[in-house]
Protein backbone atom coordinates (compact mmCIF):
# COMPACT_ATOMS: atom_id res chain seq x y z
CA UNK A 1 53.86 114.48 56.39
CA UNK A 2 52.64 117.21 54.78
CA UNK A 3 55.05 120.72 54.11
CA UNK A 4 53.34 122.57 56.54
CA UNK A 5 54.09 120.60 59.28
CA UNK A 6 57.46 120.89 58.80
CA UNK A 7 57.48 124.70 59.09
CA UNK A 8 59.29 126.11 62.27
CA UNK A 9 61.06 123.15 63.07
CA UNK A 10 64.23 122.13 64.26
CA UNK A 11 64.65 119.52 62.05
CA UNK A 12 67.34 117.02 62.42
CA UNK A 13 68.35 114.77 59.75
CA UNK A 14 69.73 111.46 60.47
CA UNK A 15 72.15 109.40 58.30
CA UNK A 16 74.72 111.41 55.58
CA UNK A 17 73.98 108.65 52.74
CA UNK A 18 72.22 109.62 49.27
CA UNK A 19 69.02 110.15 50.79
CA UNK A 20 70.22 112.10 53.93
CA UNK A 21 72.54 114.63 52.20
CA UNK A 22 69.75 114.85 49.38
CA UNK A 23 66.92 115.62 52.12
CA UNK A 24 69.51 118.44 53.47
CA UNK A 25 69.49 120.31 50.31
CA UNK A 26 65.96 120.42 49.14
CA UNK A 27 64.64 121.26 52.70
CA UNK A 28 67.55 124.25 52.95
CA UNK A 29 66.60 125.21 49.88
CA UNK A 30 62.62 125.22 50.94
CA UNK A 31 62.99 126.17 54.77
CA UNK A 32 65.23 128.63 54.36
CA UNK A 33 65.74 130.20 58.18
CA UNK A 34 65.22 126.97 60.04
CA UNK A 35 67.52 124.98 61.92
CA UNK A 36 68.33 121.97 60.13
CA UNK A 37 71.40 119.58 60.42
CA UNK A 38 72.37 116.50 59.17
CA UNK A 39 74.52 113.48 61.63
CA UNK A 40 76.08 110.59 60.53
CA UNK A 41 77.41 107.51 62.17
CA UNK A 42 80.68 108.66 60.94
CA UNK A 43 80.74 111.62 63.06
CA UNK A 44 81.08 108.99 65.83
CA UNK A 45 79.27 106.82 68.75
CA UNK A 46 77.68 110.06 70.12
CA UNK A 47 76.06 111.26 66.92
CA UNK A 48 72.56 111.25 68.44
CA UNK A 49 73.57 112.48 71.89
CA UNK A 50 71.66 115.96 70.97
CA UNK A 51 68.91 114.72 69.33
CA UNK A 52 66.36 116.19 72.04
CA UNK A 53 67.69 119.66 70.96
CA UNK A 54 65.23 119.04 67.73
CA UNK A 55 61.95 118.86 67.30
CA UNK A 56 61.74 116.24 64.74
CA UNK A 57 64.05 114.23 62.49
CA UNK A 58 64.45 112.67 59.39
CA UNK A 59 65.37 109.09 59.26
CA UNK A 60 67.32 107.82 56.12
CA UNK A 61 67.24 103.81 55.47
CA UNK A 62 68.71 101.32 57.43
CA UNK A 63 68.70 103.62 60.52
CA UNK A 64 67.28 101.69 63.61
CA UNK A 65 64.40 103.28 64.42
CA UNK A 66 64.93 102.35 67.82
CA UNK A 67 67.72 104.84 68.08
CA UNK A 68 65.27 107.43 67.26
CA UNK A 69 63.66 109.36 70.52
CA UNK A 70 62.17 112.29 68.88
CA UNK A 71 59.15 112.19 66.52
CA UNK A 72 60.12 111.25 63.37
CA UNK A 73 59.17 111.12 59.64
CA UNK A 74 61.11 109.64 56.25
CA UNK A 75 61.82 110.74 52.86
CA UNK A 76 59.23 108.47 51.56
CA UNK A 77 56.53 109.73 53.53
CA UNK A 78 57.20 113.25 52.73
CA UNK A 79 57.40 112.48 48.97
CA UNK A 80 54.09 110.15 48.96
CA UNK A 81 52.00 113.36 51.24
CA UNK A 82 53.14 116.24 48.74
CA UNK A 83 53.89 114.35 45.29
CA UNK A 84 51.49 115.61 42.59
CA UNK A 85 49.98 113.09 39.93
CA UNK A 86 50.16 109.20 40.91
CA UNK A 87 52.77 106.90 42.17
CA UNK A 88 53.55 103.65 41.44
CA UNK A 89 55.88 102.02 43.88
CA UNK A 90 57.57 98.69 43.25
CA UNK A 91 59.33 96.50 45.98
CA UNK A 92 60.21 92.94 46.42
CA UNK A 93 63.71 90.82 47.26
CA UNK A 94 64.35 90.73 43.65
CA UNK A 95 63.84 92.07 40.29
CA UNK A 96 62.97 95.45 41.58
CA UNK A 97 65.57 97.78 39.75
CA UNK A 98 64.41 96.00 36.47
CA UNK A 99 60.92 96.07 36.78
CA UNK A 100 60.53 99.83 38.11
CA UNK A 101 63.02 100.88 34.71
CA UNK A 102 61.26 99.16 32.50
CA UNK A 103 57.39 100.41 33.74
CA UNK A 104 59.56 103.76 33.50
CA UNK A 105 60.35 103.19 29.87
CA UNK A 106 56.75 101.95 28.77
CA UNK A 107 55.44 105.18 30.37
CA UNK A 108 57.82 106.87 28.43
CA UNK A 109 57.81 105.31 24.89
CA UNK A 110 53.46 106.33 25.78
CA UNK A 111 54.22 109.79 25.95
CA UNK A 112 53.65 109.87 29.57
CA UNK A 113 55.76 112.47 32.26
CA UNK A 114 57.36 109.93 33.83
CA UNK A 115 60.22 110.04 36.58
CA UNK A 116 62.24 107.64 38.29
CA UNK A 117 63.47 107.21 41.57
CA UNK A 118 63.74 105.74 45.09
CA UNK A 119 65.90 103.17 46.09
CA UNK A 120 67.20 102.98 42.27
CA UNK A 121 69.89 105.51 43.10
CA UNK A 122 68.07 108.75 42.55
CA UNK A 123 66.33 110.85 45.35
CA UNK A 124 62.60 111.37 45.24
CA UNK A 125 63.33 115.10 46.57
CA UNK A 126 65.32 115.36 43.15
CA UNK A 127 62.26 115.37 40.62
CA UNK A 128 59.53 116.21 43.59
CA UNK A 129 59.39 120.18 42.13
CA UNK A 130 59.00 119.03 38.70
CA UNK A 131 55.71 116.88 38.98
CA UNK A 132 52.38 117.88 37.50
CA UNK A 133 48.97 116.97 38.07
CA UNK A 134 49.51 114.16 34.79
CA UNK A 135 52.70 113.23 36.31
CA UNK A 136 54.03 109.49 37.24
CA UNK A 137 56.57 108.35 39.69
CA UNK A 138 57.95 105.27 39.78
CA UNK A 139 59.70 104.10 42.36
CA UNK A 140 61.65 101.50 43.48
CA UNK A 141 61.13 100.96 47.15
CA UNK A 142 63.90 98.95 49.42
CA UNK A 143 62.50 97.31 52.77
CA UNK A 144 63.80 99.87 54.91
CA UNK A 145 62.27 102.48 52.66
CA UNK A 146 58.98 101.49 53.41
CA UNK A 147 59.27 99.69 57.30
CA UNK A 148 58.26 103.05 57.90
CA UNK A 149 55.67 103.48 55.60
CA UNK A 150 52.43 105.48 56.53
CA UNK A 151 51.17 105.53 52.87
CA UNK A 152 50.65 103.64 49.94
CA UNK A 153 51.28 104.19 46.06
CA UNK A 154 48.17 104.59 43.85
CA UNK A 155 49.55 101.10 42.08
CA UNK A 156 51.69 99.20 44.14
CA UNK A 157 53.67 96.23 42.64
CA UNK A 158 55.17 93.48 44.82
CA UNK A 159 57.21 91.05 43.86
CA UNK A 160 59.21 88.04 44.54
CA UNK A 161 60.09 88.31 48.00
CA UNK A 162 62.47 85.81 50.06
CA UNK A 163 64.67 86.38 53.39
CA UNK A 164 66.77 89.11 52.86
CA UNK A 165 68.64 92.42 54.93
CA UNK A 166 68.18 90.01 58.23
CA UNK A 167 70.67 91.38 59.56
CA UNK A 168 68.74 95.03 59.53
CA UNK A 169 65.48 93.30 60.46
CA UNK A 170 64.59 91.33 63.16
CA UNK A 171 63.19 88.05 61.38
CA UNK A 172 61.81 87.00 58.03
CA UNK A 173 58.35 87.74 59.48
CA UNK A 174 59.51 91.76 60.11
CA UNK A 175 60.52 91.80 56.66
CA UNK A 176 57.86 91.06 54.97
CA UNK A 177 56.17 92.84 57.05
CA UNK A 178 58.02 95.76 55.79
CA UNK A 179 57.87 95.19 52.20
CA UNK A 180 53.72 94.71 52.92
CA UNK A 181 53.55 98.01 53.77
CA UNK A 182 53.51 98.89 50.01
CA UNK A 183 49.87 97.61 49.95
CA UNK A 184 48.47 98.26 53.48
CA UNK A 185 47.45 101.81 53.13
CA UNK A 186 46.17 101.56 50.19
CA UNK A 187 42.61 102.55 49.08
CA UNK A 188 39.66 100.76 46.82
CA UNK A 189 40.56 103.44 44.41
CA UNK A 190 44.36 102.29 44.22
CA UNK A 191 45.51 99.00 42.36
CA UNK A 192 47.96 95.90 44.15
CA UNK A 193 49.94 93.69 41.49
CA UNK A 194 51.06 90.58 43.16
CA UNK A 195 53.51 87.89 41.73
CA UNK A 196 51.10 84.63 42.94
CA UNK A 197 54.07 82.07 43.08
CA UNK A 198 55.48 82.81 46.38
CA UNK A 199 53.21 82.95 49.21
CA UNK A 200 54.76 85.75 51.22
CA UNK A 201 53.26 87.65 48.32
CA UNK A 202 50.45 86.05 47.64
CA UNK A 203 49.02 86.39 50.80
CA UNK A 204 49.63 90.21 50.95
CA UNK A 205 45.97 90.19 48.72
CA UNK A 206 44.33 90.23 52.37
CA UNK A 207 46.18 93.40 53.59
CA UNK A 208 45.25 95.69 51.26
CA UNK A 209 41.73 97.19 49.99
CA UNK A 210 42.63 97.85 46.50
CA UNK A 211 41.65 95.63 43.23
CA UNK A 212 44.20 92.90 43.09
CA UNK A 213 45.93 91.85 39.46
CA UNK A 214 48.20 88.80 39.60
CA UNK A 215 51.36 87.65 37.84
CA UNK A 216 52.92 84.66 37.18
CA UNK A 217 52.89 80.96 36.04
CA UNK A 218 49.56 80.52 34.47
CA UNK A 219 46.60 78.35 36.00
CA UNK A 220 44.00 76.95 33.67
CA UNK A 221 40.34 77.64 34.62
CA UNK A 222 41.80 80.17 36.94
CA UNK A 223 39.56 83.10 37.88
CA UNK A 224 42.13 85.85 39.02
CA UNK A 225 42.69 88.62 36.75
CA UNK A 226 46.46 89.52 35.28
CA UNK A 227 49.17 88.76 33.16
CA UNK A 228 50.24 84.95 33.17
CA UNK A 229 53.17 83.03 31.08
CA UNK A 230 52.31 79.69 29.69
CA UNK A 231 53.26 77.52 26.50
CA UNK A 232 55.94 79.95 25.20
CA UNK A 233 53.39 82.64 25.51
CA UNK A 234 52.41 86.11 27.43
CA UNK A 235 48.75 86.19 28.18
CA UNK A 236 46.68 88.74 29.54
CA UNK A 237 43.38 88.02 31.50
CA UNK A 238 41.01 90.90 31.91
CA UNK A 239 37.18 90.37 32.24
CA UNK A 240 36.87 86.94 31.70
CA UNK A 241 38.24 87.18 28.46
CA UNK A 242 42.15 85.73 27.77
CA UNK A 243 44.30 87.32 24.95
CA UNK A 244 48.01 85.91 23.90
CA UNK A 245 49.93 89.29 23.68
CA UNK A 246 53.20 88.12 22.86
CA UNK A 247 55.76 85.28 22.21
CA UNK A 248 58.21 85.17 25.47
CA UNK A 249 61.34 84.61 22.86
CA UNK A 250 60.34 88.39 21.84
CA UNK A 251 60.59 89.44 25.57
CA UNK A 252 64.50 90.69 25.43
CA UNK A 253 65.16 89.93 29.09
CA UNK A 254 66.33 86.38 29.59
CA UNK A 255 65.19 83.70 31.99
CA UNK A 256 61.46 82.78 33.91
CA UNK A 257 61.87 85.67 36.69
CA UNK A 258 62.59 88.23 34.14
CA UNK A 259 58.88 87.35 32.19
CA UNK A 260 57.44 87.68 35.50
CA UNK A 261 59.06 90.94 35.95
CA UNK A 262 57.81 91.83 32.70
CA UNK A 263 54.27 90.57 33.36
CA UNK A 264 54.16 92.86 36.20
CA UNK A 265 55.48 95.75 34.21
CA UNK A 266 52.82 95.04 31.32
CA UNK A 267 49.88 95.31 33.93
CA UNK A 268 51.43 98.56 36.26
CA UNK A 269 51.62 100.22 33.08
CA UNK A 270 47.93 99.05 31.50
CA UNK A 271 46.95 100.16 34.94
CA UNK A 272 48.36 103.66 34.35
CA UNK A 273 47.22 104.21 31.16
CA UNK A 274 50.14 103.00 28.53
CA UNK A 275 48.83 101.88 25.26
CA UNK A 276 49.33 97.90 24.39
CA UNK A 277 51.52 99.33 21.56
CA UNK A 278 54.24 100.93 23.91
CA UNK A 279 54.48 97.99 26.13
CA UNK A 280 55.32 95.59 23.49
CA UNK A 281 57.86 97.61 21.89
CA UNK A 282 59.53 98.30 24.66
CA UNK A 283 59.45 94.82 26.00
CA UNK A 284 61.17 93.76 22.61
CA UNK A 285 63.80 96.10 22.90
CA UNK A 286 64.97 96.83 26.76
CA UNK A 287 68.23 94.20 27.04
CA UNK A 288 68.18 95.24 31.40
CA UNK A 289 70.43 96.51 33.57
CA UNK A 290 74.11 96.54 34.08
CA UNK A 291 75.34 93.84 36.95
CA UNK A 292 72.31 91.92 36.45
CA UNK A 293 72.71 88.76 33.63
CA UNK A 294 75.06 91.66 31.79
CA UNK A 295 76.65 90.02 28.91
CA UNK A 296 80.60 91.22 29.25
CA UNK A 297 81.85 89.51 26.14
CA UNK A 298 84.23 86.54 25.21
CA UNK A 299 87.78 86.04 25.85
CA UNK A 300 89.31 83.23 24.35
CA UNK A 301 86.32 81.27 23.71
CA UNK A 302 84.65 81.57 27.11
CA UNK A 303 81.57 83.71 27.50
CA UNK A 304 81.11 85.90 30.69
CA UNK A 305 77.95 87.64 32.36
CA UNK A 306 78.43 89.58 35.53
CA UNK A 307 75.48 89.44 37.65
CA UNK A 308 76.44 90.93 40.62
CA UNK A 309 73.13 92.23 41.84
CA UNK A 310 72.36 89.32 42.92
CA UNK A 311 73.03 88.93 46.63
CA UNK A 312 70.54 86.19 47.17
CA UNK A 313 70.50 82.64 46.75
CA UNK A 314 66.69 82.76 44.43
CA UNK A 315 68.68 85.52 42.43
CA UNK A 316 71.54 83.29 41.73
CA UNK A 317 69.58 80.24 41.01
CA UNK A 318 67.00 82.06 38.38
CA UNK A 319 70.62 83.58 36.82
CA UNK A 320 71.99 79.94 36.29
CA UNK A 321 68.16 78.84 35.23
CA UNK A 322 68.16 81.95 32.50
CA UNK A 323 71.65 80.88 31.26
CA UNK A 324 70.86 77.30 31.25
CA UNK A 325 73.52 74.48 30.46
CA UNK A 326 76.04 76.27 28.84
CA UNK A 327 77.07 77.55 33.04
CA UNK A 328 79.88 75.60 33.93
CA UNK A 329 81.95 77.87 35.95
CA UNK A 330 80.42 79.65 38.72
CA UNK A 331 81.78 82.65 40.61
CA UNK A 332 79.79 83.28 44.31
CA UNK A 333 79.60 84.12 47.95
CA UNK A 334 80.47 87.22 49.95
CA UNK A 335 79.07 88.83 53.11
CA UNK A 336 77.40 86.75 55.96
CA UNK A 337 73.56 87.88 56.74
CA UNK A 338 72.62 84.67 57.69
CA UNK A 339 70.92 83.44 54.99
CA UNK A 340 69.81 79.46 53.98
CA UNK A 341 71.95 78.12 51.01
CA UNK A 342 70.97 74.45 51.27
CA UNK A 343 68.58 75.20 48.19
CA UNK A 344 71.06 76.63 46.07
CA UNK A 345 73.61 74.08 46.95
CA UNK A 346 70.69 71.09 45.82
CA UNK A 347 69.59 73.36 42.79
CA UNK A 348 74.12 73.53 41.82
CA UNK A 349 73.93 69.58 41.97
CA UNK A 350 71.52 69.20 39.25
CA UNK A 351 73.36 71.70 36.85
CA UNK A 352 76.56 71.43 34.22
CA UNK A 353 78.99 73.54 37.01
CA UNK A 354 82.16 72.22 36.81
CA UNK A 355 84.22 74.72 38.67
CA UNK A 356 82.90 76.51 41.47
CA UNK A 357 84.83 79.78 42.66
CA UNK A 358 84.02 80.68 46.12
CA UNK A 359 84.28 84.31 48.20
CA UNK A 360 84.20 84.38 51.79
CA UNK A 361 82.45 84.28 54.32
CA UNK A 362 79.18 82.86 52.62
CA UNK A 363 81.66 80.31 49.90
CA UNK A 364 81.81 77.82 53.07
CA UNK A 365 78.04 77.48 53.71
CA UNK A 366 77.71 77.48 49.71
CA UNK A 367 80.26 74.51 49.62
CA UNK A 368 78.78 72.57 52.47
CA UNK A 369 75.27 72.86 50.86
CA UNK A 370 76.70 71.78 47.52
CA UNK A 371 78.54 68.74 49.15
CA UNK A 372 75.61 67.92 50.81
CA UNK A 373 73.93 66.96 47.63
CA UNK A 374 76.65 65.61 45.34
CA UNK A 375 78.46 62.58 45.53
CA UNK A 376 82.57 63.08 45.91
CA UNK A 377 83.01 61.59 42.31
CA UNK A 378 80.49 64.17 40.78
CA UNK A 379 81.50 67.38 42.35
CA UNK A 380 82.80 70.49 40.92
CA UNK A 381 86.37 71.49 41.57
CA UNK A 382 86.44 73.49 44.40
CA UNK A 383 88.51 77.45 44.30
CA UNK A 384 88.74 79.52 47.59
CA UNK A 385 89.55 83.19 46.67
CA UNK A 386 89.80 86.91 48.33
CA UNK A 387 90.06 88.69 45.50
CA UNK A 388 88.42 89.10 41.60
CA UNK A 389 91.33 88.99 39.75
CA UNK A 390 92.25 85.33 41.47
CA UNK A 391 89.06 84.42 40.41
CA UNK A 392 88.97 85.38 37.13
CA UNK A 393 92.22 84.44 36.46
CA UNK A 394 91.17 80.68 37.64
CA UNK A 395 88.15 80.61 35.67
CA UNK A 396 89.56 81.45 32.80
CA UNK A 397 91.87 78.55 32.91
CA UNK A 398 89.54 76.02 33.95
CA UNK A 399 86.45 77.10 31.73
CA UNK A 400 85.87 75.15 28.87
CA UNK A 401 85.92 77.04 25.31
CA UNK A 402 82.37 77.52 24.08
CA UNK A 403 81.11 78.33 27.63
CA UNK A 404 79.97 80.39 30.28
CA UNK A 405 81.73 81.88 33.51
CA UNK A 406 79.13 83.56 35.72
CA UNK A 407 79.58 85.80 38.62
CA UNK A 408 76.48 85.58 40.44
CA UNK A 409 77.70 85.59 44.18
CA UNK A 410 73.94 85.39 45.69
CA UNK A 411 75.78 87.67 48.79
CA UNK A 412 76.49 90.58 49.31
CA UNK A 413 79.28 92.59 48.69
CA UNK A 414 80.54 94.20 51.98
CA UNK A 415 83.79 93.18 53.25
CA UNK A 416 85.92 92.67 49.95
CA UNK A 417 84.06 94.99 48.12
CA UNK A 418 82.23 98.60 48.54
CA UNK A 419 79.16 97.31 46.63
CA UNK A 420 77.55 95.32 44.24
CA UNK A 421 79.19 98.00 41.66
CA UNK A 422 82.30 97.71 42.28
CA UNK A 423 82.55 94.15 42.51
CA UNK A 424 81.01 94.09 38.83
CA UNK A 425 83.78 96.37 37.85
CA UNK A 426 86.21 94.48 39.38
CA UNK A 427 84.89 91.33 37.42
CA UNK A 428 85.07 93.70 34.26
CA UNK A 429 88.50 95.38 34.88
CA UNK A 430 90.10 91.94 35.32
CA UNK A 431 88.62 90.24 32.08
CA UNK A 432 89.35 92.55 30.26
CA UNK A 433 93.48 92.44 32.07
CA UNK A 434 93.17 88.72 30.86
C-alpha cells in the first residue's frame, strides 16, 4: 500500500508488540493530523469492539486475521510498496536470522548501503527514510510476516522449512503456504534461491516467475544452477561451468545446515552485486549469532553451547550433527505446539547422549520418542526439570570431563521462560553461578 492511500484515514493499529508501537511512531510522525491509535490484547477481550470507527488498520504478526473486519494492510506491505532500491527477503523454519546477517555483512564488507531488518528484531519503518535508489534491505521475514503478503522481494531466499507456529496456523499446508508467499509475486525480473533438499521448498520453483538458483547437497551431472557442497568443498555452478570457491573447514559456521545457509548467502549476494572477494572473507570470519551453537566456555572440564534458538526438532538435530560425538549431555523441550518428535527421538538413539535433561511440556513426547528407539539397557539417564539452574546444576555433575552439555530444547520457550533470550541467559547466568 502505497503512502497516499493512507492519507485521511482513520487508521487503527492492531497489536502493541515491536512492530505495532514502531508503526505508531513513524506514521504520527508522517500523518501528522490523522486519527491513529494503537490496541492491544492487553487492553482486554474487547480491544477490537471499535474497530468499525476506522477506516483501515494495521495488523502486526501473529494477529488472526480473522479478527480483522475492516480493510486492512501490514507493515510489510507498506515497506515492500514505498522502499527505495531492492529487497532481499529471507524466510524459512530455520537458519533465517543467520543467513539474512550474514548476506547483510557481505553487502557490507562490498561497500554496499545495506540495512537490516524484519523479523530480526529491528522495524522496517526504522531505516525506511534512510534508503536510496542504490540501497539494499535485507530482511528476515517470519511466517506471519508474510501470510499476508501482497508482494515479493526483488531476491527472495527460502530456506529449510518444516512444521512450525501450528498453533498460529491452521495446518502444515497453511504454513507453507505462508512462507511461499516470499516467491509468488514475484516477477521474471526478480531472482528465487531455493534450498533443493526439502521438498516443501523445492517445489515452491513452480509458484514463482523469477530465475530460480538452488542450494544444497550437490548432484553430479545436475543441470540446475547455484551453489552446492560436496567432497569438503563449496562449489558454484553458473552457465554450465562449475568452480570450487572454497574449502567448507574455512566456512566459520559449524555443521551441514550452516554451509547451506552460507550457500544461500554466497548466491543472494552474487545476485546483488557483492564481489567473490567480500563473500569469502566474510564467510571466513562471521562465528554467528548468539543462542544459536554459541560457544559459552568450559567449567571444570565440560564444554557448553547454548543454542536456544532452536525451537524445532530439525534445529536440534543439525545442532547435535554440527557438534558431533563429543554431545553427551543434552538439555531440551519446552512449550507444546504440537509438533512430531519421533525423528528426533530415532536421530538421539544413534548418538553418544548419555544424559538427557528434559523441560516440560514437550520433555514427555521427547522421552517417549527416545524410548521408542532404544533398548532399556542403552538409554540415557533420564532428568525432569522446571527450571535452568536444576538443569545445569545436573549436567554439570553428570557430564563427563572433556565434553559437551548442549541446550538445544527444539521448543519453544513460553511458559518457563519469556523467550528464546532469556532462556539462553538463564543457561549463561547459571554456568557461570556453577
Amino acid at each position: 500500500m502505497k503512502f497516499e492511500e493512507l492519507k485521511n484515514k482513520k487508521i487503527l493499529i492492531i497489536g502493541g508488540g515491536i512492530e505495532g508501537q514502531a508503526s505508531l511512531k513513524y506514521l504520527s510522525e508522517h500523518f501528522s493530523g490523522q486519527q491513529i491509535t494503537l490496541v492491544d490484547q492487553k487492553d482486554g477481550a474487547g480491544y477490537l469492539a471499535h474497530q468499525n470507527d476506522y477506516d483501515l488498520a494495521i495488523k502486526s504478526p501473529g494477529i488472526p486475521k480473522e479478527a480483522i473486519l475492516i480493510p486492512y494492510t501490514t507493515m510489510t506491505n507498506i515497506f515492500f510498496a514505498n522502499a527505495k532500491g531492492k529487497i532481499i527477503g529471507v524466510t524459512g523454519t530455520k537458519g533465517k536470522s543467520t543467513t539474512s546477517t550474514l548476506i547483510y555483512e557481505i553487502l557490507k564488507a562490498h561497500g554496499s548501503d545495506a540495512h537490516l531488518g524484519g523479523n530480526i528484531g529491528t522495524p522496517m519503518f526504522s531505516f525506511l527514510d534512510s534508503l536510496r535508489d542504490d540501497s539494499v534491505s535485507v530482511l528476515e521475514l517470519s511466517s506471519f510476516q508474510l501470510a499476508d503478503a501482497v508482494m515479493s522481494p526483488h531476491i527472495a531466499v527460502l530456506l529449510m522449512t518444516a512444521p512450525e507456529h501450528l498453533d498460529y496456523h491452521i495446518d502444515i499446508n497453511s504454513y507453507i503456504e505462508a512462507k511461499r508467499n516470499i516467491v509468488r509475486f514475484q516477477s521474471r525480473d526478480d531472482y528465487a534461491v531455493l534450498n533443493k533438499d526439502y521438498p516443501a521448498t523445492r517445489e515452491s520453483d513452480l509458484l514463482t516467475e523469477a530465475h530460480v538458483y538452488w542450494v544444497g547437497n550437490y548432484v553430479e551431472h545436475q543441470e540446475k544452477q547455484g551453489c552446492f557442497v560436496r567432497d569438503g568443498g563449496m562449489y558454484l555452478l553458473m552457465d554450465g561451468r562449475e568452480e570450487r570457491i572454497m574449502d567448507t573447514k574455512d566456512v566459520m559456521l559449524q555443521g551441514f545446515h550452516n554451509l547451506e545457509n552460507a550457500c544461500s548467502a554466497v548466491m543472494a549476494t552474487l545476485l546483488a552485486g557483492a564481489s567473490m572477494k567480500s563473500i569469502l572473507s566474510v564467510l571466513k570470519s562471521f562465528k554467528g549469532l548468539s543462542y544459536r551453537l554459541e560457544y559459552i566456555g568450559q567449567n571444570k572440564g565440560i564444554s557448553y553451547f547454548n543454542d536456544s534458538l532452536a525451537t524445532i526438532p530439525e534445529a536440534t538435530m543439525g545442532a547435535l550433527e554440527a557438534l558431533g560425538e563429543d554431545v553427551v549431555t543434552l538439555i531440551a523441550g519446552g512449550h507444546d505446539r504440537g509438533l512430531d518428535y519421533s525423528e528426533l527421538g530415532e536421530y538421539i538413539a544413534k548418538t553418544q547422549i548419555k544424559t538427557l535433561i528434559l523441560f516440560p511440556e514437550t520433555g514427555v513426547k521427547i522421552w517417549e520418542a527416545v524410548v521408542k528407539e532404544t533398548p532399556e539397557n542403552t538409554r540415557p539417564q533420564k532428568f525432569e526439570v522446571t527450571s535452568m539452574e536444576e538443569a545445569v546444576r545436573i549436567a554439570a555433575d553428570n557430564t563427563e570431563y572433556g565434553k559437551i552439555c548442549l541446550l538445544s530444547p527444539a521448543s519453544s520457550s513460553f511458559g518457563l521462560f519469556k523467550d528464546y533470550k532469556d532462556r539462553g541467559n538463564q543457561f549463561k547466568e547459571a554456568i557461570q553461578n556453577l
